[in-house]
N, C-alpha and C. Protein backbone atom coordinates (compact mmCIF):
# COMPACT_ATOMS: atom_id res chain seq x y z
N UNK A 1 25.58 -8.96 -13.07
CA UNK A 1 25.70 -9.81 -14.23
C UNK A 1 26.97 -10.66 -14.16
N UNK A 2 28.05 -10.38 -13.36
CA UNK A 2 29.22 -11.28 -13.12
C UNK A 2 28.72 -12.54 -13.09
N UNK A 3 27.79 -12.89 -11.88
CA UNK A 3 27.44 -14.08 -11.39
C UNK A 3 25.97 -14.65 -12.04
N UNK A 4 26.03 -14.48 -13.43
CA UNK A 4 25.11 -14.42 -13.71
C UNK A 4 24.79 -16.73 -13.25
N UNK A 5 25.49 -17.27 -13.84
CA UNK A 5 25.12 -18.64 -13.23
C UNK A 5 24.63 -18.72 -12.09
N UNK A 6 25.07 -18.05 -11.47
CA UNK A 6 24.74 -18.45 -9.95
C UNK A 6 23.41 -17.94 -9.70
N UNK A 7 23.14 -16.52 -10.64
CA UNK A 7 22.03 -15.83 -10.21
C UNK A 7 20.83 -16.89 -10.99
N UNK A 8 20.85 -17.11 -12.17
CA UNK A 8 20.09 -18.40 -12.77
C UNK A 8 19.67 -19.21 -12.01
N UNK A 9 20.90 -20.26 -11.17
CA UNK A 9 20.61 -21.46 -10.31
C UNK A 9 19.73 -20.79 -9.30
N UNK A 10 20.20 -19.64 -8.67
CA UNK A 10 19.35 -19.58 -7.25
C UNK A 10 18.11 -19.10 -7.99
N UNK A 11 17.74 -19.18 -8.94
CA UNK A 11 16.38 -18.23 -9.30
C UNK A 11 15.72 -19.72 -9.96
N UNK A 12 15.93 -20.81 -10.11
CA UNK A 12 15.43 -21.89 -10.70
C UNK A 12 15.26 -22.65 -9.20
N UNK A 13 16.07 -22.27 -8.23
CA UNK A 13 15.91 -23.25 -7.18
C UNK A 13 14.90 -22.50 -6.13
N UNK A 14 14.58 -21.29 -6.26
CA UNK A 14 14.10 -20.51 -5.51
C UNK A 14 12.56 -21.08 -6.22
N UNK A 15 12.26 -21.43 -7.54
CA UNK A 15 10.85 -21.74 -8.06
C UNK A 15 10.47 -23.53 -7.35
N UNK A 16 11.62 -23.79 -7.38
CA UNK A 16 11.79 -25.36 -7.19
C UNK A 16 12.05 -26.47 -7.90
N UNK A 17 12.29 -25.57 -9.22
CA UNK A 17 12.02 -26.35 -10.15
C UNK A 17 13.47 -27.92 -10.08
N UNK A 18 14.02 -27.43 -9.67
CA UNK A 18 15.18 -27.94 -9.43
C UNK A 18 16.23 -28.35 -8.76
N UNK A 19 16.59 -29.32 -8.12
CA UNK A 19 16.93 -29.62 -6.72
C UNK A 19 18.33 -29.92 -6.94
N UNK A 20 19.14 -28.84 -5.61
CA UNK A 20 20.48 -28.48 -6.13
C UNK A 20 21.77 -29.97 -6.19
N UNK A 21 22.56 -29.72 -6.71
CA UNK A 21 23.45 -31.26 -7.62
C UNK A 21 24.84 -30.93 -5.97
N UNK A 22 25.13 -32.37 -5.77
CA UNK A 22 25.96 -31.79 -5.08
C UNK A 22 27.50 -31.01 -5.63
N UNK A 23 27.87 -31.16 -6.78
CA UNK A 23 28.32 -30.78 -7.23
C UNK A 23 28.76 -29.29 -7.04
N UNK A 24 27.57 -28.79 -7.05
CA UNK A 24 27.15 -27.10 -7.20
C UNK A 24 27.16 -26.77 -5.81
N UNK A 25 26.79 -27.83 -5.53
CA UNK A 25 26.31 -26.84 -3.41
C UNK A 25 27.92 -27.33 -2.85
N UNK A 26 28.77 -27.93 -3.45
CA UNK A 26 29.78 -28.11 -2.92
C UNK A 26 31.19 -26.54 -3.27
N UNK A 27 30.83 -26.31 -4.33
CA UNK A 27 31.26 -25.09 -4.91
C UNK A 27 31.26 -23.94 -3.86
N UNK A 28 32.50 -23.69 -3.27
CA UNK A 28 32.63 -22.32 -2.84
C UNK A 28 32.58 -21.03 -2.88
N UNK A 29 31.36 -20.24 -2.47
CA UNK A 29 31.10 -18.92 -3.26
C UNK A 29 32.63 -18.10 -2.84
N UNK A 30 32.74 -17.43 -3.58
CA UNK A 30 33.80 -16.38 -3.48
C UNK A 30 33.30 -15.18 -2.52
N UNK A 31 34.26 -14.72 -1.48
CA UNK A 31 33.68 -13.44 -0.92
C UNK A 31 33.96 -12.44 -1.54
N UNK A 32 32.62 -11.43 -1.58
CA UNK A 32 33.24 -10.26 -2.55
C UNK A 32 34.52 -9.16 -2.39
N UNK A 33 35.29 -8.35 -3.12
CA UNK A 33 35.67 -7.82 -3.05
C UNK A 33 35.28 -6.03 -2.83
N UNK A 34 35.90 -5.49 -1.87
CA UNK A 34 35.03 -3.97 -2.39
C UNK A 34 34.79 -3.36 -3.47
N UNK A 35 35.62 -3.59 -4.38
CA UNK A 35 34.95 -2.93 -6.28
C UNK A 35 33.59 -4.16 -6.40
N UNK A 36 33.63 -4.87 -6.12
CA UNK A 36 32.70 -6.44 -6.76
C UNK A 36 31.55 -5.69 -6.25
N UNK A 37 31.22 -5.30 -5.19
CA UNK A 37 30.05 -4.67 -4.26
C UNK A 37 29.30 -3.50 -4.82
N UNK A 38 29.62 -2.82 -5.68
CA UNK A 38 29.22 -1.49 -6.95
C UNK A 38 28.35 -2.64 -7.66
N UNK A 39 26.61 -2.25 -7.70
CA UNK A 39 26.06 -2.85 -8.36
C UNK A 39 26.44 -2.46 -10.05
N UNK A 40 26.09 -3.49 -10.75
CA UNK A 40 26.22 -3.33 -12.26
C UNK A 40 25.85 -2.20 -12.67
N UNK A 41 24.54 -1.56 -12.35
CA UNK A 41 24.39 0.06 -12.68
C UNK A 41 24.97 0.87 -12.62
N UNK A 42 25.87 0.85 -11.73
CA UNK A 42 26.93 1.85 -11.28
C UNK A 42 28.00 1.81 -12.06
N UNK A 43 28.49 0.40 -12.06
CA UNK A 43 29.90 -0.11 -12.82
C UNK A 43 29.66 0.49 -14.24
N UNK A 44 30.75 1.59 -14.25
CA UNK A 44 30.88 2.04 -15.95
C UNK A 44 31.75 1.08 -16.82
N UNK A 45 32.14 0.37 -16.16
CA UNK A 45 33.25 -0.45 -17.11
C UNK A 45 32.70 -2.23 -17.44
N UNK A 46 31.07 -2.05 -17.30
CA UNK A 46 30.72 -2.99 -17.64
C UNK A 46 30.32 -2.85 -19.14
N UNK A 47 29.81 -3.88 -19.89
CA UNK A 47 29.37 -3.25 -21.33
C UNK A 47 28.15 -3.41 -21.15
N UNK A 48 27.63 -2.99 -22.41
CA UNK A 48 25.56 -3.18 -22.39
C UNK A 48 25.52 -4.50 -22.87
N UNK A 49 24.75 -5.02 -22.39
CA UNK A 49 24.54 -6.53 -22.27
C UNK A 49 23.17 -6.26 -23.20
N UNK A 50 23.03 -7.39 -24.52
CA UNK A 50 21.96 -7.01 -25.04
C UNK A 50 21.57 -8.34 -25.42
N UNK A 51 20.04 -8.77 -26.14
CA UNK A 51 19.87 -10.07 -26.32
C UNK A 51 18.21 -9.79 -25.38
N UNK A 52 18.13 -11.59 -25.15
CA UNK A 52 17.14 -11.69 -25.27
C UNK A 52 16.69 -11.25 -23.57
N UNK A 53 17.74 -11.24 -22.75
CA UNK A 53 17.55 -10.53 -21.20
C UNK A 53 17.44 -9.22 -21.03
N UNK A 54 17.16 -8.69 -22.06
CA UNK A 54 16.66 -6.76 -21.85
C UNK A 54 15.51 -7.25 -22.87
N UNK A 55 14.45 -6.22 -22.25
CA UNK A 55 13.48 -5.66 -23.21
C UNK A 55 13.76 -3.79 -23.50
N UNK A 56 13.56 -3.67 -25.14
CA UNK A 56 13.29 -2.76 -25.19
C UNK A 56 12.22 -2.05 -25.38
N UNK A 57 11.66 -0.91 -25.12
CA UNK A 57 10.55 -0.18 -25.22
C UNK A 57 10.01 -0.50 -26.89
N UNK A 58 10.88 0.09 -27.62
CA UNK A 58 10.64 -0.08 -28.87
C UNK A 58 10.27 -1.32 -29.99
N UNK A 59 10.98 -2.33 -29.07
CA UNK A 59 10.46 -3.43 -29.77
C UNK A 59 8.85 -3.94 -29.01
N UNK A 60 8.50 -3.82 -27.89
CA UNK A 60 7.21 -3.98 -27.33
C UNK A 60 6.59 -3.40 -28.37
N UNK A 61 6.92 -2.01 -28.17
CA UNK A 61 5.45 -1.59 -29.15
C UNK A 61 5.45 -1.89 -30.61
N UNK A 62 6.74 -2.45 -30.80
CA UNK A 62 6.54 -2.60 -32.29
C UNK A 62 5.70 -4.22 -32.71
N UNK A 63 5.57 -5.06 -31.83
CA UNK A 63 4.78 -5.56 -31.79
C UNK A 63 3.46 -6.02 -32.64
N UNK A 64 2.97 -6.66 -33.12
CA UNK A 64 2.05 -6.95 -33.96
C UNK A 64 0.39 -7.21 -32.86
N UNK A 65 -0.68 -6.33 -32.87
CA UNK A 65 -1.58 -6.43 -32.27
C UNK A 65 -2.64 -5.85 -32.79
N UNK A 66 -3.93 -5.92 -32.19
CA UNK A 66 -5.44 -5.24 -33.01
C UNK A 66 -5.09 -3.89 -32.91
N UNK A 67 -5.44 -2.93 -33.31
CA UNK A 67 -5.89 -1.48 -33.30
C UNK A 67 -7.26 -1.27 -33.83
N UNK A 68 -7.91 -0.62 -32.85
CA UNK A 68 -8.95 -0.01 -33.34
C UNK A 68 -9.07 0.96 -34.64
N UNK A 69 -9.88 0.67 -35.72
CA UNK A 69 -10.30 1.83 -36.76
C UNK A 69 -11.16 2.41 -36.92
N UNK A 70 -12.33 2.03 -36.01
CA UNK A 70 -13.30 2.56 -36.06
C UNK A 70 -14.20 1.87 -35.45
N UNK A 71 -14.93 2.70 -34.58
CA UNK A 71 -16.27 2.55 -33.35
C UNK A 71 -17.44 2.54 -33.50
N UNK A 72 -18.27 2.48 -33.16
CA UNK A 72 -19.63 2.60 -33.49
C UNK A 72 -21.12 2.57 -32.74
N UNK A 73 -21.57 2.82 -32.64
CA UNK A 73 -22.54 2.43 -31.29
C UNK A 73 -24.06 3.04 -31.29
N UNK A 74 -25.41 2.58 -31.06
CA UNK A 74 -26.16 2.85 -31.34
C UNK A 74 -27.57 1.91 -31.36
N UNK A 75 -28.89 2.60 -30.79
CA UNK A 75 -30.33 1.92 -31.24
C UNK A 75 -30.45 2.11 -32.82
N UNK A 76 -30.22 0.93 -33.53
CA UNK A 76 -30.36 1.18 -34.75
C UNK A 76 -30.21 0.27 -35.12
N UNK A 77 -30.95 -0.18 -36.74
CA UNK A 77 -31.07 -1.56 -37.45
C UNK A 77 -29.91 -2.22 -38.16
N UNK A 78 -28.87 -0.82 -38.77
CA UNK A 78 -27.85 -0.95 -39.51
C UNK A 78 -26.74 0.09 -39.17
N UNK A 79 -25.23 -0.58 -38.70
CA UNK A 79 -24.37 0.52 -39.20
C UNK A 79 -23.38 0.01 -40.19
N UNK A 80 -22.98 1.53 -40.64
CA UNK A 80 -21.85 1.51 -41.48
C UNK A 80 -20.92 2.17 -41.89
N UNK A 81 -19.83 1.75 -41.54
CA UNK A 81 -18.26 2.17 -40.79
C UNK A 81 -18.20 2.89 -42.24
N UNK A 82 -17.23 4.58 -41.75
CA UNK A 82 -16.91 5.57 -43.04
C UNK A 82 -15.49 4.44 -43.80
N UNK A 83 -15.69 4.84 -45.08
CA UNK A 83 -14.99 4.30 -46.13
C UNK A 83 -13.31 4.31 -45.98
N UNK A 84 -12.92 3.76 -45.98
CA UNK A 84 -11.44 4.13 -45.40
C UNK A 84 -10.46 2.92 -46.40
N UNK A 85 -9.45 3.99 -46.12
CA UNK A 85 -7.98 3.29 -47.30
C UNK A 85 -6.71 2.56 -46.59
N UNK A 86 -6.55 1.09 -46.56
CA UNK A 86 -5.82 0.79 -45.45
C UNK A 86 -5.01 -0.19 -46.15
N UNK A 87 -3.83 -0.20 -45.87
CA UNK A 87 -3.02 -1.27 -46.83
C UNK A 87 -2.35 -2.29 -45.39
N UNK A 88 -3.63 -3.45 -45.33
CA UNK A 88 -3.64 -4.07 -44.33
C UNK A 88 -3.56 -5.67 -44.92
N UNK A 89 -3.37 -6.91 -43.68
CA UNK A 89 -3.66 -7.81 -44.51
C UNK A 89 -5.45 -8.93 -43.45
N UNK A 90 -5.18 -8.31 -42.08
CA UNK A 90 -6.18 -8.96 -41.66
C UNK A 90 -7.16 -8.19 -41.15
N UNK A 91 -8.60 -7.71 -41.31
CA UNK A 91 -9.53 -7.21 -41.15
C UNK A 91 -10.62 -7.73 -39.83
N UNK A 92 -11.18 -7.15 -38.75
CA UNK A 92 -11.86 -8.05 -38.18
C UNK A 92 -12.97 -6.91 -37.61
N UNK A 93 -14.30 -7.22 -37.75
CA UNK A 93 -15.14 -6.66 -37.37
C UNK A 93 -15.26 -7.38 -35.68
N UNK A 94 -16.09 -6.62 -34.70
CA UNK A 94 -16.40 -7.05 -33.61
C UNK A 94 -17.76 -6.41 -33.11
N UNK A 95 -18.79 -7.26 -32.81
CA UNK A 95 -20.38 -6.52 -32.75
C UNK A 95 -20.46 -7.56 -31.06
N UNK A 96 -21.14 -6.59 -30.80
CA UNK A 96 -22.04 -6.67 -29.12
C UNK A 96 -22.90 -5.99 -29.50
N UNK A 97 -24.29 -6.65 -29.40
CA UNK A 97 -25.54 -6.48 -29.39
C UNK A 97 -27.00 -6.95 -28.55
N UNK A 98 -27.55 -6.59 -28.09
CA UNK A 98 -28.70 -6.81 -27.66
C UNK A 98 -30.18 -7.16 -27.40
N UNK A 99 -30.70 -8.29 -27.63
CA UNK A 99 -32.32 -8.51 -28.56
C UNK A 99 -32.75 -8.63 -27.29
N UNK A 100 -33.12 -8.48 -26.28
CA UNK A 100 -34.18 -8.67 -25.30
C UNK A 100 -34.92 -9.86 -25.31
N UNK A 101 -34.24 -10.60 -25.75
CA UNK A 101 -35.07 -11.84 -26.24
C UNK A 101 -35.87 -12.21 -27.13
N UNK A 102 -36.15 -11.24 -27.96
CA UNK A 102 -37.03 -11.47 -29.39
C UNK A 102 -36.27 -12.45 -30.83
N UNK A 103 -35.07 -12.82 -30.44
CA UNK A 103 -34.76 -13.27 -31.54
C UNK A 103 -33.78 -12.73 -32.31
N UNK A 104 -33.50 -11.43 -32.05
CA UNK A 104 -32.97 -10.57 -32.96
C UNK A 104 -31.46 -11.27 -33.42
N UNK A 105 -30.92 -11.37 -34.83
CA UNK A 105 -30.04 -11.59 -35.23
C UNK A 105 -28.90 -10.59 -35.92
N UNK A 106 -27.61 -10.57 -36.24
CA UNK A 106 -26.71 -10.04 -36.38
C UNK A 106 -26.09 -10.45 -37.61
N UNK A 107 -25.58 -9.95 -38.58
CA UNK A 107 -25.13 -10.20 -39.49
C UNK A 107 -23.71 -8.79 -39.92
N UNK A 108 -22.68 -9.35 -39.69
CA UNK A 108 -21.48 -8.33 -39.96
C UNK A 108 -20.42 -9.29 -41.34
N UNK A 109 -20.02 -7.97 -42.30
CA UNK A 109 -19.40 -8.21 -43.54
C UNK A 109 -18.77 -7.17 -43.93
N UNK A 110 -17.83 -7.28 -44.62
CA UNK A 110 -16.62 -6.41 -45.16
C UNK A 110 -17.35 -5.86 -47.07
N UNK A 111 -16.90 -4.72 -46.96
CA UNK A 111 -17.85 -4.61 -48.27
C UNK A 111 -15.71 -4.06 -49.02
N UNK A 112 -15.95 -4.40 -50.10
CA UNK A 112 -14.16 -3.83 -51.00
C UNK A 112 -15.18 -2.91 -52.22
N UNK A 113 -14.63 -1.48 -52.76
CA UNK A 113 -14.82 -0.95 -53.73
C UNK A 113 -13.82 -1.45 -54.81
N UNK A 114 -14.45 -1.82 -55.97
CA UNK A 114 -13.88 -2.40 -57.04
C UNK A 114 -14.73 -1.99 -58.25
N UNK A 115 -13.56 -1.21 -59.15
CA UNK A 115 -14.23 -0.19 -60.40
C UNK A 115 -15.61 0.70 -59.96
N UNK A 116 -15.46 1.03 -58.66
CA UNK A 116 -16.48 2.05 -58.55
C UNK A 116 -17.97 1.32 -58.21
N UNK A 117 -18.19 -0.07 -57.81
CA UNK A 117 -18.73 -0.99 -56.93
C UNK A 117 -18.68 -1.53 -56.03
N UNK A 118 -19.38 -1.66 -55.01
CA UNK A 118 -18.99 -2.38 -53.79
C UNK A 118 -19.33 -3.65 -54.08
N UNK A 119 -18.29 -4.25 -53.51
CA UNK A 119 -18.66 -5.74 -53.34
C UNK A 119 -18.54 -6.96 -51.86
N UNK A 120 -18.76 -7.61 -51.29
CA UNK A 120 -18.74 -8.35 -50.01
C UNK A 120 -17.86 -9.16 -50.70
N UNK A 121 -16.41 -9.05 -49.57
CA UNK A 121 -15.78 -9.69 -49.23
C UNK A 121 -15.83 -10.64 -48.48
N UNK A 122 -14.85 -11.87 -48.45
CA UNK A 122 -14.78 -12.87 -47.02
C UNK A 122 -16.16 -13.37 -47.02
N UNK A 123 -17.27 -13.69 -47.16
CA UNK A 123 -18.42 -13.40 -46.73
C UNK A 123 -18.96 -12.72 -45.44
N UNK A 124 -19.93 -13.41 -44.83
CA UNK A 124 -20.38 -12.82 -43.70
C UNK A 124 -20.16 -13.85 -42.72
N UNK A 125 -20.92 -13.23 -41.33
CA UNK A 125 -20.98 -13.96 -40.02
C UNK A 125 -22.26 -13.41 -39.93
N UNK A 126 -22.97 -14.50 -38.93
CA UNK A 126 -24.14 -13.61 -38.56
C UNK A 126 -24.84 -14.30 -37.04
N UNK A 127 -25.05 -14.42 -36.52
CA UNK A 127 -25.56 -14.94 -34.94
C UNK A 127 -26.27 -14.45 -34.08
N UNK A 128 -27.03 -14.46 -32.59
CA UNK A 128 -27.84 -14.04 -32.04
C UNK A 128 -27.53 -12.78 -31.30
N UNK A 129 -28.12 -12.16 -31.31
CA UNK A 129 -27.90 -11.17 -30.11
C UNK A 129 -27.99 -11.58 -28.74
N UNK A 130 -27.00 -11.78 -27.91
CA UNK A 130 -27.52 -12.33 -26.83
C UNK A 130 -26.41 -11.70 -25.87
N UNK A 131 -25.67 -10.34 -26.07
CA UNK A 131 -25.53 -9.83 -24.98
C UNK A 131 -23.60 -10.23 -25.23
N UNK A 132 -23.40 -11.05 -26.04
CA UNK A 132 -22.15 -11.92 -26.14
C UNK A 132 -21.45 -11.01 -27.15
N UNK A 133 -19.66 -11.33 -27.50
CA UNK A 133 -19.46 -10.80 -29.03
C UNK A 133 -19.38 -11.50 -29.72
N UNK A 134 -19.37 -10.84 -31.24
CA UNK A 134 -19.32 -11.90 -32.67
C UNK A 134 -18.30 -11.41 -33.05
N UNK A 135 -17.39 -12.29 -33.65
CA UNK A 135 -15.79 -11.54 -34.95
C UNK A 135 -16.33 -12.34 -35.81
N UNK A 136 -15.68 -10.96 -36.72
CA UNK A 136 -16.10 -11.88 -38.03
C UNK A 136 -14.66 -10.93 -38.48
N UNK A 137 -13.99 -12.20 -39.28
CA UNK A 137 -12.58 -11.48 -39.72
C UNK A 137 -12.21 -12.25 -41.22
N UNK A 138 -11.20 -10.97 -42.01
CA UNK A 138 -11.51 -11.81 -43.42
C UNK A 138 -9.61 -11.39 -42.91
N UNK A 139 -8.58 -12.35 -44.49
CA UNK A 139 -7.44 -11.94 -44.35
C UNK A 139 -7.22 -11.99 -45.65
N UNK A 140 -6.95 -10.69 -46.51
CA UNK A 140 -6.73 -10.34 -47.63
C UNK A 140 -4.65 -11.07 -47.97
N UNK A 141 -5.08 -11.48 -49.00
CA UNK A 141 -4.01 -12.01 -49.63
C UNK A 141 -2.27 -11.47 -49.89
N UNK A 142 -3.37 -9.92 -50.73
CA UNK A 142 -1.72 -9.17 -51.16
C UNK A 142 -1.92 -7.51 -50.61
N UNK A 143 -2.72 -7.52 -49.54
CA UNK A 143 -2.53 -6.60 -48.90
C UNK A 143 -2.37 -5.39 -49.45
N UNK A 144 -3.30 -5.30 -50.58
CA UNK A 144 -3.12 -3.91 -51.74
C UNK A 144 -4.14 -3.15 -51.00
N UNK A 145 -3.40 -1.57 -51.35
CA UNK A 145 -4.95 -0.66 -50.50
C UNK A 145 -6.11 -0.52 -51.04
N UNK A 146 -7.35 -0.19 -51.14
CA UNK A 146 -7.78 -0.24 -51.23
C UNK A 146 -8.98 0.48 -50.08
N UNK A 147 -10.08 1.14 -51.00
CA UNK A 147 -11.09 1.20 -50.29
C UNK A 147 -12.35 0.19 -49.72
N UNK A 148 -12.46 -0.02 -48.30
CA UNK A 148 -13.28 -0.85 -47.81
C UNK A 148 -14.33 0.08 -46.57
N UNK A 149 -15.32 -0.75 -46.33
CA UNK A 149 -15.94 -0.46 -45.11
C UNK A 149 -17.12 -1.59 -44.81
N UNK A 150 -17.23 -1.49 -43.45
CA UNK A 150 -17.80 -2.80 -42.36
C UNK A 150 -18.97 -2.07 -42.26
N UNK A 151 -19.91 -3.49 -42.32
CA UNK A 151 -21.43 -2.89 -42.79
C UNK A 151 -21.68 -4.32 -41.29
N UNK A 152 -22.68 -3.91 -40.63
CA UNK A 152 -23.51 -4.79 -39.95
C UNK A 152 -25.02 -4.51 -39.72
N UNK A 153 -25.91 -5.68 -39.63
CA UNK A 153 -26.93 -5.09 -39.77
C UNK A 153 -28.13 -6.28 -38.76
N UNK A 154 -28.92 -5.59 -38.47
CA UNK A 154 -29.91 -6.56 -37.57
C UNK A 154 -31.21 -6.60 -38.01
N UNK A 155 -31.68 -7.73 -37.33
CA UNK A 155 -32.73 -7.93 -37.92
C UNK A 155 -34.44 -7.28 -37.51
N UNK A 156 -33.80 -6.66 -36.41
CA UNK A 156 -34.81 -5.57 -35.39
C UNK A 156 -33.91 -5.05 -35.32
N UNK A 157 -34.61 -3.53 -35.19
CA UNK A 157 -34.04 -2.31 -34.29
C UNK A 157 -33.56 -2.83 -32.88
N UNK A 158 -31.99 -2.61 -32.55
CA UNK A 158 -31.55 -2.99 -31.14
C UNK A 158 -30.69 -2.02 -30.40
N UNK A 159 -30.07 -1.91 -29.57
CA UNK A 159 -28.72 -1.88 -29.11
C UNK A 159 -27.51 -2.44 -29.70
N UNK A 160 -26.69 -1.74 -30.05
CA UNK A 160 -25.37 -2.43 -30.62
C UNK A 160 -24.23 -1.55 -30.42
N UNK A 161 -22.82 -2.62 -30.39
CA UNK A 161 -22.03 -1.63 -30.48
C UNK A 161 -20.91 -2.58 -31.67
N UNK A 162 -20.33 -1.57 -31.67
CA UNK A 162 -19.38 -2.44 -33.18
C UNK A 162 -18.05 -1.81 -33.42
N UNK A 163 -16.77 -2.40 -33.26
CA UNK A 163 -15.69 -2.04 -33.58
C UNK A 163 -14.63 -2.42 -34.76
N UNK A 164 -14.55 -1.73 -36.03
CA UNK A 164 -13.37 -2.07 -36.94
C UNK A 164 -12.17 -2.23 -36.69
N UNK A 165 -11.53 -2.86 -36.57
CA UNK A 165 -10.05 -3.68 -36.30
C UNK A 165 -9.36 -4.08 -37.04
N UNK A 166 -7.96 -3.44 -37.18
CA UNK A 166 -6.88 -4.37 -37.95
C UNK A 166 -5.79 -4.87 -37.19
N UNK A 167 -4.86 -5.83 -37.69
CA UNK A 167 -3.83 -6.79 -36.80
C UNK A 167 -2.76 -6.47 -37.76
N UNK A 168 -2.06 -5.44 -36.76
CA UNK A 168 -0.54 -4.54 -37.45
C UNK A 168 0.26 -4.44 -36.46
């Protein structure tokens, strides 16, 4: 990390991006010294260098990405994902399904319990079976919990598979 310029330039000139100034190629590297030669790992008397040139473990995973909530899979006309309490703000169903060519269509929707009723949220999506996937994703406002569950349903008995997803 001493040389960190230098390590920059040769790593921009090594892509090509950049064709060296004479300026710089006129610049005399220094020969090292024997302490200089102890890579940085070694050197205890360097400090922790922090910023945007380390990654940490912890911030990767802290990360904002889909998680699965629930799976599904099956010859069958209709499924529907168990009832679950999630204090989320974006919801996304995902269906792969199969019509053999008859036509068969797909229809996936978010159902919210409200005073002890279900009701369809977001509306729906709905499209062919053709082997492809469908999202269908709603994004709730104030992210209050609430009970919900993902209903999809076809229009023939098929092949399907179907995954509940949130983006946390």
């Amino acid at each position: 990390m001493r040389n960190l310029r230098a390590t920059m330039v040769a790593g921009v000139l090594a892509t090509g991006l950049l064709a060296p100034t004479a300026a710089f190629a006129a610049e005399p590297e220094p020969a090292p010294t024997p302490t200089e030669t102890i890579s940085d790992a070694q050197d205890p008397s360097l400090p922790e260098v922090e910023g945007p040139l380390e990654t940490d473990s912890d911030e990767v995973s802290a990360q904002a990405r889909w998680s699965n909530l629930w799976y599904g899979q099956g010859k069958t006309k209709k499924l529907v994902s168990p009832t679950r309490r999630d204090k989320t703000k974006i919801l996304q169903i995902v269906v792969r399904c199969w019509s053999g060519g008859d036509g068969t269509r797909a229809k996936a929707y978010f159902q919210f319990k409200r005073v002890g009723i279900w009701l369809t949220a977001g509306g729906s999506t709905s499209g062919p079976c053709l082997g492809g996937t469908m999202y269908h994703r709603i994004r709730i406002k104030d992210g209050k919990p609430g009970q919900f569950r993902a209903v999809v349903s076809l229009s023939k008995t098929h092949t399907m598979n179907v995954w509940v997803q949130k983006y946390a």
